[in-house]
N, C-alpha and C. Protein backbone atom coordinates (compact mmCIF):
# COMPACT_ATOMS: atom_id res chain seq x y z
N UNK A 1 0.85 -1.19 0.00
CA UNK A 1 0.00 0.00 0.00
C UNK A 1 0.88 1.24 0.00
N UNK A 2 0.48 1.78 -0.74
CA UNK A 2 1.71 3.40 -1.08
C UNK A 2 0.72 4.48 -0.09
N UNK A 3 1.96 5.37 0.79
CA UNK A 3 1.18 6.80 1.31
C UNK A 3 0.67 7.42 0.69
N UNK A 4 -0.39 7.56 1.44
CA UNK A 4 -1.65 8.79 0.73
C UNK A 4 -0.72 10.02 0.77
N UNK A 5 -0.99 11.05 0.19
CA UNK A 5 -0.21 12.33 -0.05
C UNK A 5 -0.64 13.10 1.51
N UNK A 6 -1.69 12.55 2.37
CA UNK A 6 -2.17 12.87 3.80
C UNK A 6 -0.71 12.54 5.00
N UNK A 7 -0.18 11.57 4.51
CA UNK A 7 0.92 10.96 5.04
C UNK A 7 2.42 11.90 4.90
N UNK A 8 2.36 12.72 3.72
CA UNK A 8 3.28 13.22 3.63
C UNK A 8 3.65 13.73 4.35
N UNK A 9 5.60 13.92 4.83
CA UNK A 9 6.09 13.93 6.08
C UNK A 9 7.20 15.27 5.73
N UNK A 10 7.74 15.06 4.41
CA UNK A 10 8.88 15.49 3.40
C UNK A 10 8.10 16.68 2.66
N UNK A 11 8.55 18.08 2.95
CA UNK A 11 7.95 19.65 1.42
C UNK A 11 9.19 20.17 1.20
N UNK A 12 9.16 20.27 -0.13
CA UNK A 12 10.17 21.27 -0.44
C UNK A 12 9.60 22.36 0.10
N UNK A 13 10.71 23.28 0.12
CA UNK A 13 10.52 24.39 0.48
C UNK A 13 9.14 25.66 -0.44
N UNK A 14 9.16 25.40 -1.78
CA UNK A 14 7.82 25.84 -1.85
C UNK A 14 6.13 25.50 -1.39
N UNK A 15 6.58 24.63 -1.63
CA UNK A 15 5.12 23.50 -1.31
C UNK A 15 4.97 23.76 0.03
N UNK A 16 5.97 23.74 1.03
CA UNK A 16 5.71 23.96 2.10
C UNK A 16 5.73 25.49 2.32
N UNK A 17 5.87 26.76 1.43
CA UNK A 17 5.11 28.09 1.96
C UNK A 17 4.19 27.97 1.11
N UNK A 18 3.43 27.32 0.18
CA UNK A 18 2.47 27.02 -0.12
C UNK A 18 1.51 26.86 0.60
N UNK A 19 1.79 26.00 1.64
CA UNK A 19 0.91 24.96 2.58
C UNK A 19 1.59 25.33 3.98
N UNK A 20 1.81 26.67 4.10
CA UNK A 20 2.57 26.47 5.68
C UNK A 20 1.56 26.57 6.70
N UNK A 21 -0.27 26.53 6.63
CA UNK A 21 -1.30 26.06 7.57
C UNK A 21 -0.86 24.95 7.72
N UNK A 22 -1.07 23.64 6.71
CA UNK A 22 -0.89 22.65 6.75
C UNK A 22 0.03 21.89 7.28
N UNK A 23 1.43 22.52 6.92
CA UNK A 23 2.68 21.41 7.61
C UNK A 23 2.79 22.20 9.26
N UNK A 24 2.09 23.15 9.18
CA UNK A 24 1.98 23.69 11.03
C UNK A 24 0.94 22.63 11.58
N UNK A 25 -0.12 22.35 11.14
CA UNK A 25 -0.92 21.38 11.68
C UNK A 25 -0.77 20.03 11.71
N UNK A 26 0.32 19.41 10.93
CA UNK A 26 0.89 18.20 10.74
C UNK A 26 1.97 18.20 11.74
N UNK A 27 2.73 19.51 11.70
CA UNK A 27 3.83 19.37 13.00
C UNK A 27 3.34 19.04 13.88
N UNK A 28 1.83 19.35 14.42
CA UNK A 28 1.41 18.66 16.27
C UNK A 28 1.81 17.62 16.10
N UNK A 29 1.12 16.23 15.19
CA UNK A 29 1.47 15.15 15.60
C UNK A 29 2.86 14.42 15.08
N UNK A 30 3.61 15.22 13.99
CA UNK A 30 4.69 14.52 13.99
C UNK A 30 5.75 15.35 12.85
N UNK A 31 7.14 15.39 13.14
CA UNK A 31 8.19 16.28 12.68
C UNK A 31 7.42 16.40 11.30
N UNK A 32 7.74 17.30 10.62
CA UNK A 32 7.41 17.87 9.55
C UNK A 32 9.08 18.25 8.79
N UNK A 33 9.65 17.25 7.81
CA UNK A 33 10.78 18.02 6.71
C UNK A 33 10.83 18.67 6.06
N UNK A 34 11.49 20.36 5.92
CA UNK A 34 11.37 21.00 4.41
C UNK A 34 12.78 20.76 3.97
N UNK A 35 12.99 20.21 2.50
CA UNK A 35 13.77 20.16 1.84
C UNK A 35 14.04 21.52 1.23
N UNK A 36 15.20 21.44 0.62
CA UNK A 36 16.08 23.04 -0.12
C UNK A 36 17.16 22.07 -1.25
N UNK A 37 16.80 22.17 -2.33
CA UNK A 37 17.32 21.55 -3.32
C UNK A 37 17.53 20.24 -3.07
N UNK A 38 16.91 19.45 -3.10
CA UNK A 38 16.40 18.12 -2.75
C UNK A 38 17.10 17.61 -1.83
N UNK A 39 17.93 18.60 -0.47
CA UNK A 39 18.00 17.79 0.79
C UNK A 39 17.91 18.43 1.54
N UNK A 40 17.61 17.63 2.48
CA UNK A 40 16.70 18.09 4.08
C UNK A 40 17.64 19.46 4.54
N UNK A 41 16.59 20.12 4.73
CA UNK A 41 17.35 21.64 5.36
C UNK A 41 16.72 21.87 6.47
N UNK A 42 15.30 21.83 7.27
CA UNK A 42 15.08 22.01 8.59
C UNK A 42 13.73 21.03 8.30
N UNK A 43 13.60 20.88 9.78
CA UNK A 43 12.34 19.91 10.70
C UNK A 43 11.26 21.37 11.23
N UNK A 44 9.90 20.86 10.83
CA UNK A 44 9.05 21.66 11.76
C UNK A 44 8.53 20.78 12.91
N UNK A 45 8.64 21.02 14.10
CA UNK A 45 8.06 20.15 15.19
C UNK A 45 7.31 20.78 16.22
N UNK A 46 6.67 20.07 16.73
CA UNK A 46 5.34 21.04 17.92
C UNK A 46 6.06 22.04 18.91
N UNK A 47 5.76 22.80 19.48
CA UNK A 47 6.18 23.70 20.91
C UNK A 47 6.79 22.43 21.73
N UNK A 48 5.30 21.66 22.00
CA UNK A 48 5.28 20.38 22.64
C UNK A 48 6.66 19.58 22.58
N UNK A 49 7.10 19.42 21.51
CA UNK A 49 8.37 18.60 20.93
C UNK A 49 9.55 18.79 21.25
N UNK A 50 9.25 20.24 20.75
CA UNK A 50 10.72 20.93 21.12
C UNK A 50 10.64 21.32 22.71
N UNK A 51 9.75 21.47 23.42
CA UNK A 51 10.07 21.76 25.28
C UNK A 51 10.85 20.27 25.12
N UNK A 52 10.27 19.17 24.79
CA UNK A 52 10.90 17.98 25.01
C UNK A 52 12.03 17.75 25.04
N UNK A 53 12.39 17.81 24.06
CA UNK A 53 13.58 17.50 23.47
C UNK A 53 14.78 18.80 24.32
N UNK A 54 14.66 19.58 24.39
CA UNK A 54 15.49 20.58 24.83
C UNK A 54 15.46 20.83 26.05
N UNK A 55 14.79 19.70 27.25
CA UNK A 55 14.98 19.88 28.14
C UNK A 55 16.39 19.76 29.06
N UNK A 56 16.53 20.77 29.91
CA UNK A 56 17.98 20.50 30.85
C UNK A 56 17.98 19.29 31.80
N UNK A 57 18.50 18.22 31.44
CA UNK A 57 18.18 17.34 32.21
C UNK A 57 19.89 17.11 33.57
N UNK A 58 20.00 18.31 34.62
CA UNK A 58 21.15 18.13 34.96
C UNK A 58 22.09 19.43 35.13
N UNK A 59 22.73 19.52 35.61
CA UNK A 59 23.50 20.43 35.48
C UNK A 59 25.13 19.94 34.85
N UNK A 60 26.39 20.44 34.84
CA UNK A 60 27.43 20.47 33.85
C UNK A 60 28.16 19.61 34.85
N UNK A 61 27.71 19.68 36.30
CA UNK A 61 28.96 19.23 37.05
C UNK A 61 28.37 17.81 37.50
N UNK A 62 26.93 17.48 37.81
CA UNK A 62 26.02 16.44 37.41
C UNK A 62 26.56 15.78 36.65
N UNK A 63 27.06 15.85 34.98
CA UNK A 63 27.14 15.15 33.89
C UNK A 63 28.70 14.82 34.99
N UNK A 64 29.32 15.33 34.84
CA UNK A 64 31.04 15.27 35.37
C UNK A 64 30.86 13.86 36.53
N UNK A 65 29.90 14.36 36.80
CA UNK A 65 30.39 13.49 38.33
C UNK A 65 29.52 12.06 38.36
N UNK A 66 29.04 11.81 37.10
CA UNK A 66 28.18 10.44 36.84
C UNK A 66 29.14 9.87 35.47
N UNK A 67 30.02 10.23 35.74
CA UNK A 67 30.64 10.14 34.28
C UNK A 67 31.54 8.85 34.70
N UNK A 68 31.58 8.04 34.13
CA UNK A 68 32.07 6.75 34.21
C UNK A 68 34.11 7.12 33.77
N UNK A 69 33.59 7.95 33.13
CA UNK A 69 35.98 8.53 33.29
C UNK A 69 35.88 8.96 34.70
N UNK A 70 35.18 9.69 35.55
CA UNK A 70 35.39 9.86 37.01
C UNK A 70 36.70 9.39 37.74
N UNK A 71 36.76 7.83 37.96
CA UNK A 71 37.50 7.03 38.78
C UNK A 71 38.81 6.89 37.23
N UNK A 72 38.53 7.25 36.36
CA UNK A 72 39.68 6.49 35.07
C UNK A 72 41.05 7.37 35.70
N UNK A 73 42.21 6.58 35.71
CA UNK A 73 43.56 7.39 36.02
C UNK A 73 44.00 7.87 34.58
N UNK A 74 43.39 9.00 34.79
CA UNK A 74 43.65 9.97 33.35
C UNK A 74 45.04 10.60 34.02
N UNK A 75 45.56 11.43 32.77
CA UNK A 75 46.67 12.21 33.28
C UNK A 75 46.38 13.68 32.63
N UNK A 76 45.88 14.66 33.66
CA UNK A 76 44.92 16.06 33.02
C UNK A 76 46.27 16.59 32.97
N UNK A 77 47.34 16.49 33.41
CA UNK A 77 48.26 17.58 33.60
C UNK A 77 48.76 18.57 32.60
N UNK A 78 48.70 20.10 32.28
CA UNK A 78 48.59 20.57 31.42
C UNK A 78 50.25 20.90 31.00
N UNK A 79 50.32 20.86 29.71
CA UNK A 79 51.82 21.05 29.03
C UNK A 79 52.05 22.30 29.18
N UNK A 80 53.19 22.67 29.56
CA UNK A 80 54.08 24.11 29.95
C UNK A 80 55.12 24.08 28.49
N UNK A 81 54.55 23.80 27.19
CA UNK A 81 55.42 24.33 26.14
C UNK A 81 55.40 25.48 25.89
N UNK A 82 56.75 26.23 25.58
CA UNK A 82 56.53 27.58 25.03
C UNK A 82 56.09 27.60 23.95
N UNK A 83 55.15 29.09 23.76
CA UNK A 83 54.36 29.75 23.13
C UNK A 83 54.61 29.18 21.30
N UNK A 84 54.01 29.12 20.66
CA UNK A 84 54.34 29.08 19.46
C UNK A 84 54.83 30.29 18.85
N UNK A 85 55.77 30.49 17.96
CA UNK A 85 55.97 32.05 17.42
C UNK A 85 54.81 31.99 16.03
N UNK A 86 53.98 33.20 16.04
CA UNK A 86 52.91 32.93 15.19
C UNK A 86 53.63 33.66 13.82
N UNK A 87 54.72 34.93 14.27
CA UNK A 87 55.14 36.01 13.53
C UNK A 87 55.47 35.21 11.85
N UNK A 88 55.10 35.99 10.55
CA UNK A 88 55.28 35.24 9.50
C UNK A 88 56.68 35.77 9.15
């Protein structure tokens, strides 16, 4: 069974300012692609979607300190080479 054109997921970029009611009302229930010379150039997705997806889950030192390198005997120690001469 082939998608109904209802199914369509993929607009070029005209078709989709053609139809930009449409692929806004298709974004609620699911990403919406506009193509730009036949490859994907941006996703339209709900408010809903994107709170999702872009949530902070954590803070920076959180990630650090669940981090499985934690306990690894790394060696951070920073190199004391002199400066590069950049002069041409």
């Amino acid at each position: 069974m082939q998608p109904s054109p209802h199914d369509e997921k993929i607009w070029t970029v005209a078709n989709a300012k053609a139809k930009l009611s449409e692929v806004i009302d298709r974004a609620q229930s699911a990403p919406q692609t506009i193509t730009r010379n036949g490859k994907p150039s941006v996703v339209v997705v709900s408010v809903e979607e994107w709170q999702r997806k872009t949530v902070r889950r954590g803070t920076l030192v959180e990630f650090l300190m669940d981090s499985p390198l934690r306990s690894a005997d790394l060696d951070l120690e920073r190199q004391r080479d002199e400066p590069r001469d950049l002069s041409l």
